[in-house]
C-alpha atoms as a PDB file:
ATOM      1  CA  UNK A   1     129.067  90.301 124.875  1.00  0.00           C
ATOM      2  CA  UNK A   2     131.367  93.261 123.716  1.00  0.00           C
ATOM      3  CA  UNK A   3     134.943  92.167 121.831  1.00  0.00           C
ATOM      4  CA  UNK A   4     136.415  94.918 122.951  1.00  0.00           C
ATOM      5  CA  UNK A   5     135.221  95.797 126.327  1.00  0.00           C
ATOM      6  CA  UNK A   6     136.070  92.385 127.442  1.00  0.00           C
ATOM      7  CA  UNK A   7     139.323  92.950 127.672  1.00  0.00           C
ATOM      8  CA  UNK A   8     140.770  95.027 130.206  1.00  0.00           C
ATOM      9  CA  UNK A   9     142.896  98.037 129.761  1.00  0.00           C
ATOM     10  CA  UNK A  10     146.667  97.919 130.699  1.00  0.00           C
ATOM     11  CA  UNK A  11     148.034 100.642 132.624  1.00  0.00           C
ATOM     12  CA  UNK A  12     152.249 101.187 131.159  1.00  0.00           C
ATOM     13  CA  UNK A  13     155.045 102.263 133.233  1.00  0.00           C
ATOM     14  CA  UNK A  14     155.069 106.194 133.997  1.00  0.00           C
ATOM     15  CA  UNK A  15     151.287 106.588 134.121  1.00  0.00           C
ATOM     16  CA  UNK A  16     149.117 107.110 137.421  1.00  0.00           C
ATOM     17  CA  UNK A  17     145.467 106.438 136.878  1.00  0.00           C
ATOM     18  CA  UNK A  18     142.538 107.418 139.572  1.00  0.00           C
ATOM     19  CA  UNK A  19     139.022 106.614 138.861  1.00  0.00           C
ATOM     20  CA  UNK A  20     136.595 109.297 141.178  1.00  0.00           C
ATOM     21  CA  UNK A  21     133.009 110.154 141.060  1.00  0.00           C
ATOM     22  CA  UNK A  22     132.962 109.090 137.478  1.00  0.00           C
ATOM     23  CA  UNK A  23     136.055 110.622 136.146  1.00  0.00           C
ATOM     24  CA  UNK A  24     138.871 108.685 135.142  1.00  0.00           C
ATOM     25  CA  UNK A  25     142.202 110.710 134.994  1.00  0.00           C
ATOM     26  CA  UNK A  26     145.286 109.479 133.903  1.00  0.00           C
ATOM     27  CA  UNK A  27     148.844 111.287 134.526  1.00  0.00           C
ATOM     28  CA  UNK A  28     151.543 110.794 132.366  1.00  0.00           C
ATOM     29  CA  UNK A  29     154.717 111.989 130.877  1.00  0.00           C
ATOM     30  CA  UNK A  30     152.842 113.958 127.937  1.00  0.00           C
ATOM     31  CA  UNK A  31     150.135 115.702 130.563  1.00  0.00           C
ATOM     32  CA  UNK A  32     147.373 114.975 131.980  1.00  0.00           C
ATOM     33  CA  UNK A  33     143.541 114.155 130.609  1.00  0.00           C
ATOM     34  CA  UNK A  34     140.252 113.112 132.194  1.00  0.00           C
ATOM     35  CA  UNK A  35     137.523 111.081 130.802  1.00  0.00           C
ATOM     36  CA  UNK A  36     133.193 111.770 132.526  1.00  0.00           C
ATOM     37  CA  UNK A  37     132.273 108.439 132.330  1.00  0.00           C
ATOM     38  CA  UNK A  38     128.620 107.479 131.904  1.00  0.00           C
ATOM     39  CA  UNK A  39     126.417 105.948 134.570  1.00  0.00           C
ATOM     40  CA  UNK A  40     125.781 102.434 132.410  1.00  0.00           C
ATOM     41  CA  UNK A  41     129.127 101.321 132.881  1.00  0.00           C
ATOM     42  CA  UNK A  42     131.179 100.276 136.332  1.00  0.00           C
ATOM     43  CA  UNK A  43     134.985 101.381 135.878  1.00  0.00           C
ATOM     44  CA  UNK A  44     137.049  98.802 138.428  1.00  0.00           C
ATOM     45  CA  UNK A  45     141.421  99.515 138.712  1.00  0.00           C
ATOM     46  CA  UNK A  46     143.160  96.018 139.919  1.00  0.00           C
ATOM     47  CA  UNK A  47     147.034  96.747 139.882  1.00  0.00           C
ATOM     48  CA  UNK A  48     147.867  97.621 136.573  1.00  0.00           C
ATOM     49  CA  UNK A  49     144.891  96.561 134.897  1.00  0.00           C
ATOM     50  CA  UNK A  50     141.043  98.404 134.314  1.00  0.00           C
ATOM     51  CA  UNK A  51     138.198  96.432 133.523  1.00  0.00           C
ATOM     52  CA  UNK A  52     135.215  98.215 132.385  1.00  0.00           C
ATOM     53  CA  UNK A  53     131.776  96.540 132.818  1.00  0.00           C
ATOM     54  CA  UNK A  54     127.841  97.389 131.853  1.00  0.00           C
ATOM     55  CA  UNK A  55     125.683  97.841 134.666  1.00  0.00           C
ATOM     56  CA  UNK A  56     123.101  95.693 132.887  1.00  0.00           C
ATOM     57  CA  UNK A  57     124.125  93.310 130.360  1.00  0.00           C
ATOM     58  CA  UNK A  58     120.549  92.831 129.175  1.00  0.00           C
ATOM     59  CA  UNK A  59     120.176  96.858 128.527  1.00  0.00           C
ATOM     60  CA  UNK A  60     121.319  97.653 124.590  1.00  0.00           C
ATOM     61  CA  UNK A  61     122.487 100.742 125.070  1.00  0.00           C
ATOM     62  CA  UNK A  62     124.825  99.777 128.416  1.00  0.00           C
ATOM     63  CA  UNK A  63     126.439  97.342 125.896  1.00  0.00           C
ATOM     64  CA  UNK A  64     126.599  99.809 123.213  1.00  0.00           C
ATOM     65  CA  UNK A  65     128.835 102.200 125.915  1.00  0.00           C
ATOM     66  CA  UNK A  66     130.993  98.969 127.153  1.00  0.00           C
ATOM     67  CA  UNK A  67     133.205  98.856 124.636  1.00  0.00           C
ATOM     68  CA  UNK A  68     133.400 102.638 123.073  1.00  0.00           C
ATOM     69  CA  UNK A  69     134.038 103.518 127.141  1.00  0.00           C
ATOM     70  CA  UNK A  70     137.156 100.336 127.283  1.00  0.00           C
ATOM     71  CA  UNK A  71     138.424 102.593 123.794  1.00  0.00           C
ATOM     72  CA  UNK A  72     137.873 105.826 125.345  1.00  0.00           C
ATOM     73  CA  UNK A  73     139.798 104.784 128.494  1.00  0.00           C
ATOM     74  CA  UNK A  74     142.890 103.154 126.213  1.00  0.00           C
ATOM     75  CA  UNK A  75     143.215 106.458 124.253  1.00  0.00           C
ATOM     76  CA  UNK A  76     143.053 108.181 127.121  1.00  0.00           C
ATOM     77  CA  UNK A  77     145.993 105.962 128.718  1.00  0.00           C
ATOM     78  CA  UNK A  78     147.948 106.158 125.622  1.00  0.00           C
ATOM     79  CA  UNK A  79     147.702 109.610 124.760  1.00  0.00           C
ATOM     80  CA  UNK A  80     149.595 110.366 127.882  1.00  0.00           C
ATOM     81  CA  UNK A  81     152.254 107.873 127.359  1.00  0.00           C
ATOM     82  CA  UNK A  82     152.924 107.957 123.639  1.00  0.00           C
ATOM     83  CA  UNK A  83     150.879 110.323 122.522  1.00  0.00           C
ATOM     84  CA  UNK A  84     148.833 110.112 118.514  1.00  0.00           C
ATOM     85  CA  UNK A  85     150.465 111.218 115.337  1.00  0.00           C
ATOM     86  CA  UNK A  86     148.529 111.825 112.132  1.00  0.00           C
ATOM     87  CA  UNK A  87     150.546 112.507 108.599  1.00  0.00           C
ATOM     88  CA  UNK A  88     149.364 114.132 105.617  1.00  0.00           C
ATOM     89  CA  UNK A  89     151.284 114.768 102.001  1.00  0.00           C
ATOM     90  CA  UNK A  90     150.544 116.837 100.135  1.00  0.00           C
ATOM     91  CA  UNK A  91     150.233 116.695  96.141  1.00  0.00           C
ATOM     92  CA  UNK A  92     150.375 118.991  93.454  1.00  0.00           C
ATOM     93  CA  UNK A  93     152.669 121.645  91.429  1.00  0.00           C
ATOM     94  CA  UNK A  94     153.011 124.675  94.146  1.00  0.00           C
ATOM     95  CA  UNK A  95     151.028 123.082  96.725  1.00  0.00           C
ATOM     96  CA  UNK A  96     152.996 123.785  99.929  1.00  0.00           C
ATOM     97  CA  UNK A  97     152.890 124.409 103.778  1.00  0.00           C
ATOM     98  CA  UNK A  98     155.178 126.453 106.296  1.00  0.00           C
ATOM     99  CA  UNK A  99     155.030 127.025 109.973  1.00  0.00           C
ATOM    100  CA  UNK A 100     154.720 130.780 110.477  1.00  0.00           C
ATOM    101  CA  UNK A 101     154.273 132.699 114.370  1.00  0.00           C
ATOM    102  CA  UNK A 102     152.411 129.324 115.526  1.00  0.00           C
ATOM    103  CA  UNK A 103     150.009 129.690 112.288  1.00  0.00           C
ATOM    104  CA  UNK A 104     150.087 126.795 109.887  1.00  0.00           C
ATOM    105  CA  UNK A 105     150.005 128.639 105.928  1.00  0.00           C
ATOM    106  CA  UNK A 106     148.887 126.822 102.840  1.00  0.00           C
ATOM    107  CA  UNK A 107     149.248 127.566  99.509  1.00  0.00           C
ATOM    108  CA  UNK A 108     146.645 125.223  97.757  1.00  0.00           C
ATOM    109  CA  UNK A 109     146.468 126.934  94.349  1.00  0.00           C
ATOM    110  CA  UNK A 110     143.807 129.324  95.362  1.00  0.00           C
ATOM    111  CA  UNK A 111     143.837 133.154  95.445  1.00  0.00           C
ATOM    112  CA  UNK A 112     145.059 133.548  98.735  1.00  0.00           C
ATOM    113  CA  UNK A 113     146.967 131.512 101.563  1.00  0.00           C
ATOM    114  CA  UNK A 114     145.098 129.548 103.966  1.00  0.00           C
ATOM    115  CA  UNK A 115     145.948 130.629 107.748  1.00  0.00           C
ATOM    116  CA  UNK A 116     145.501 127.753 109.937  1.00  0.00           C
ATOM    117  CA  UNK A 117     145.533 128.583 113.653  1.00  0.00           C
ATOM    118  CA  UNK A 118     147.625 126.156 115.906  1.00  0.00           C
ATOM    119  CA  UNK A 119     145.874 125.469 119.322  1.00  0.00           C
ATOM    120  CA  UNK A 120     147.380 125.377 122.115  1.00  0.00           C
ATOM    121  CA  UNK A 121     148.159 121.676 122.947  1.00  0.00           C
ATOM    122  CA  UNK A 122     148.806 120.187 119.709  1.00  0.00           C
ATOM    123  CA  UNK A 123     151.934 120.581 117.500  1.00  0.00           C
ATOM    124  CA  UNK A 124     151.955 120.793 113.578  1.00  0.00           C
ATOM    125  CA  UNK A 125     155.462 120.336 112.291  1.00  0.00           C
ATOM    126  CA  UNK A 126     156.668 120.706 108.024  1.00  0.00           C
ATOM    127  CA  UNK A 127     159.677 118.531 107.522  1.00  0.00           C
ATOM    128  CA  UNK A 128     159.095 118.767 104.353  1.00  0.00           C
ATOM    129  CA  UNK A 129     157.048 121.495 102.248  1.00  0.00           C
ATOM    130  CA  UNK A 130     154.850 118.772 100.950  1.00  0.00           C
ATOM    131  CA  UNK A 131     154.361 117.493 104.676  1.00  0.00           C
ATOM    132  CA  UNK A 132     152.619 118.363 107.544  1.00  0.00           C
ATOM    133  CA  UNK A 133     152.943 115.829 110.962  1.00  0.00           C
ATOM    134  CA  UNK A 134     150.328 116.669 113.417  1.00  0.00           C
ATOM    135  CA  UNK A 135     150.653 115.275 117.130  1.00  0.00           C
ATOM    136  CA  UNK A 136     149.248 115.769 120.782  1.00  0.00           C
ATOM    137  CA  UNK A 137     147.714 113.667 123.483  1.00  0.00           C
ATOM    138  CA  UNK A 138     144.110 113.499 122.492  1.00  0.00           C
ATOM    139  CA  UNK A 139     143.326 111.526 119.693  1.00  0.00           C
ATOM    140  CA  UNK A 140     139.818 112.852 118.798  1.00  0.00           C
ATOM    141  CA  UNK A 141     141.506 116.657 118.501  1.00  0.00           C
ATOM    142  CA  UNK A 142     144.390 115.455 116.304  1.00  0.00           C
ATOM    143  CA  UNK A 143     142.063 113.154 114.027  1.00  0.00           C
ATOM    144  CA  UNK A 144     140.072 116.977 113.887  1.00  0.00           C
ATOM    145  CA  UNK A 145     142.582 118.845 113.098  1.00  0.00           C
ATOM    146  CA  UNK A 146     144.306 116.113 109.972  1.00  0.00           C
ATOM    147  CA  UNK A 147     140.910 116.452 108.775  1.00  0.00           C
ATOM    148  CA  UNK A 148     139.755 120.101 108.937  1.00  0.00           C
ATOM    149  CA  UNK A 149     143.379 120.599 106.962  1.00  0.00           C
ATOM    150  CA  UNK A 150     142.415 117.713 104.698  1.00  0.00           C
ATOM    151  CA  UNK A 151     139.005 119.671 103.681  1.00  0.00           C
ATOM    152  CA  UNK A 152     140.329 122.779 102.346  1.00  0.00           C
ATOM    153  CA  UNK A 153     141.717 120.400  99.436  1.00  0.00           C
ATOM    154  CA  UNK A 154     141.027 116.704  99.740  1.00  0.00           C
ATOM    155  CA  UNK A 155     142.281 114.694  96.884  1.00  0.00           C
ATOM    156  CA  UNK A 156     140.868 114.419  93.510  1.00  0.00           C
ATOM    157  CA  UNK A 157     140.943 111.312  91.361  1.00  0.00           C
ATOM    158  CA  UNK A 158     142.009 112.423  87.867  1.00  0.00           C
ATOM    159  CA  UNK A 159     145.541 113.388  88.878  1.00  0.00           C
ATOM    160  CA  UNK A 160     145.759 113.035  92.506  1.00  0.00           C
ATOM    161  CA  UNK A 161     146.363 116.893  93.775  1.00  0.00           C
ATOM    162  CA  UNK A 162     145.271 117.862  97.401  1.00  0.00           C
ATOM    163  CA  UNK A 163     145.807 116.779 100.388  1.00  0.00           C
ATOM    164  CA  UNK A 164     145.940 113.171 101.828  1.00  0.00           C
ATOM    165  CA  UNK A 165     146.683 111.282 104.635  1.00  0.00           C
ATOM    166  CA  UNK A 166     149.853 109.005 104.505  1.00  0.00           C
ATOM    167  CA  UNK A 167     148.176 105.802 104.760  1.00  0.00           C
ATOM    168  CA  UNK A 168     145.362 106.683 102.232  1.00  0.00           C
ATOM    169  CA  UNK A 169     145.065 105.448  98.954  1.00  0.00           C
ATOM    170  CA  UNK A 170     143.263 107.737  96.045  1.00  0.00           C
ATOM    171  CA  UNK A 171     141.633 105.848  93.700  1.00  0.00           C
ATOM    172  CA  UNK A 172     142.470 107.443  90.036  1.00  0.00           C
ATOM    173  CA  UNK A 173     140.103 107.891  87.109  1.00  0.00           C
ATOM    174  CA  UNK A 174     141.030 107.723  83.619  1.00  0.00           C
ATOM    175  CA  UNK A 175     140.806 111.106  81.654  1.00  0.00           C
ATOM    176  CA  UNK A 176     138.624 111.981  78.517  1.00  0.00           C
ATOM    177  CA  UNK A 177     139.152 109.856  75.687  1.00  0.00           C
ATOM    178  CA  UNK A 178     139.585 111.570  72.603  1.00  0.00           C
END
């Protein structure tokens, strides 16, 4: 049995949810965003609650979808509501990031700036020149985003310069030893 498809998936104040032909949309105060849903899995609204089930519980890979469908749903539910944030810092001397004509610029201690293009429905904000906040509604394009910005200079370990994500801790070498 999954742990997390078992439990259902609240619906908060403020968003509409309609399950049709497979899709599940949900409406919000941040937009709106629709989910296909695959055919091994029964999607069921009761008030403000959806329960996802497999069609077989004896078939591996209808288990394997009942739980990543129950996350896919929640993100989806959330995303309209609250909406996902993802911070990144950024270390080192003359590292820094502005907002330019909705184009994110870097200057990582290359050659040349790094033009970043920002789509449509996410927002990238600098409070900071050493900080960059990225937010929108779908999780899986903001993770995408922190990330493609992360990999034009993730952190190294002798003295920590790069880019990192808030939460994430570098693990530090020691230098050469004379």
């Amino acid at each position: 049995m999954s742990r997390v498809g078992k439990y259902p998936v609240s619906i908060p104040e403020g968003v509409a949810v309609t399950i049709d032909n497979n899709i599940v949309k949900a409406k919000g105060k941040l937009g709106e965003l629709s989910l296909q849903l695959t055919p091994l899995v029964t999607v069921e609204k009761h008030d403000n609650l959806i329960q996802v089930n497999p069609v077989d519980k004896d078939e591996k890979k209808s288990r394997m979808m009942w739980g990543t469908t129950k996350r896919l749903i929640e993100n989806i539910v959330k995303g309209v509501s609250q909406g996902f944030v993802r911070n990144l810092e950024i270390n080192g001397v003359g590292f820094k990031a502005a907002i330019q004509d909705k184009v994110l610029v870097l200057n990582l201690g290359f050659s040349h700036e790094i033009r970043y293009p920002i789509p449509q429905d996410i927002a990238i904000v600098c409070p900071k020149p050493t900080a960059i906040t990225i937010s929108g509604t779908n999780k899986e394009k903001v993770g995408k985003i922190a990330s493609d910005i992360r990999g034009y200079k993730p952190p190294e370990p002798y003295k920590g310069k790069g880019i990192k994500y808030d939460d994430e801790v570098v693990l530090r070498k020691e230098g050469k030893k004379k």
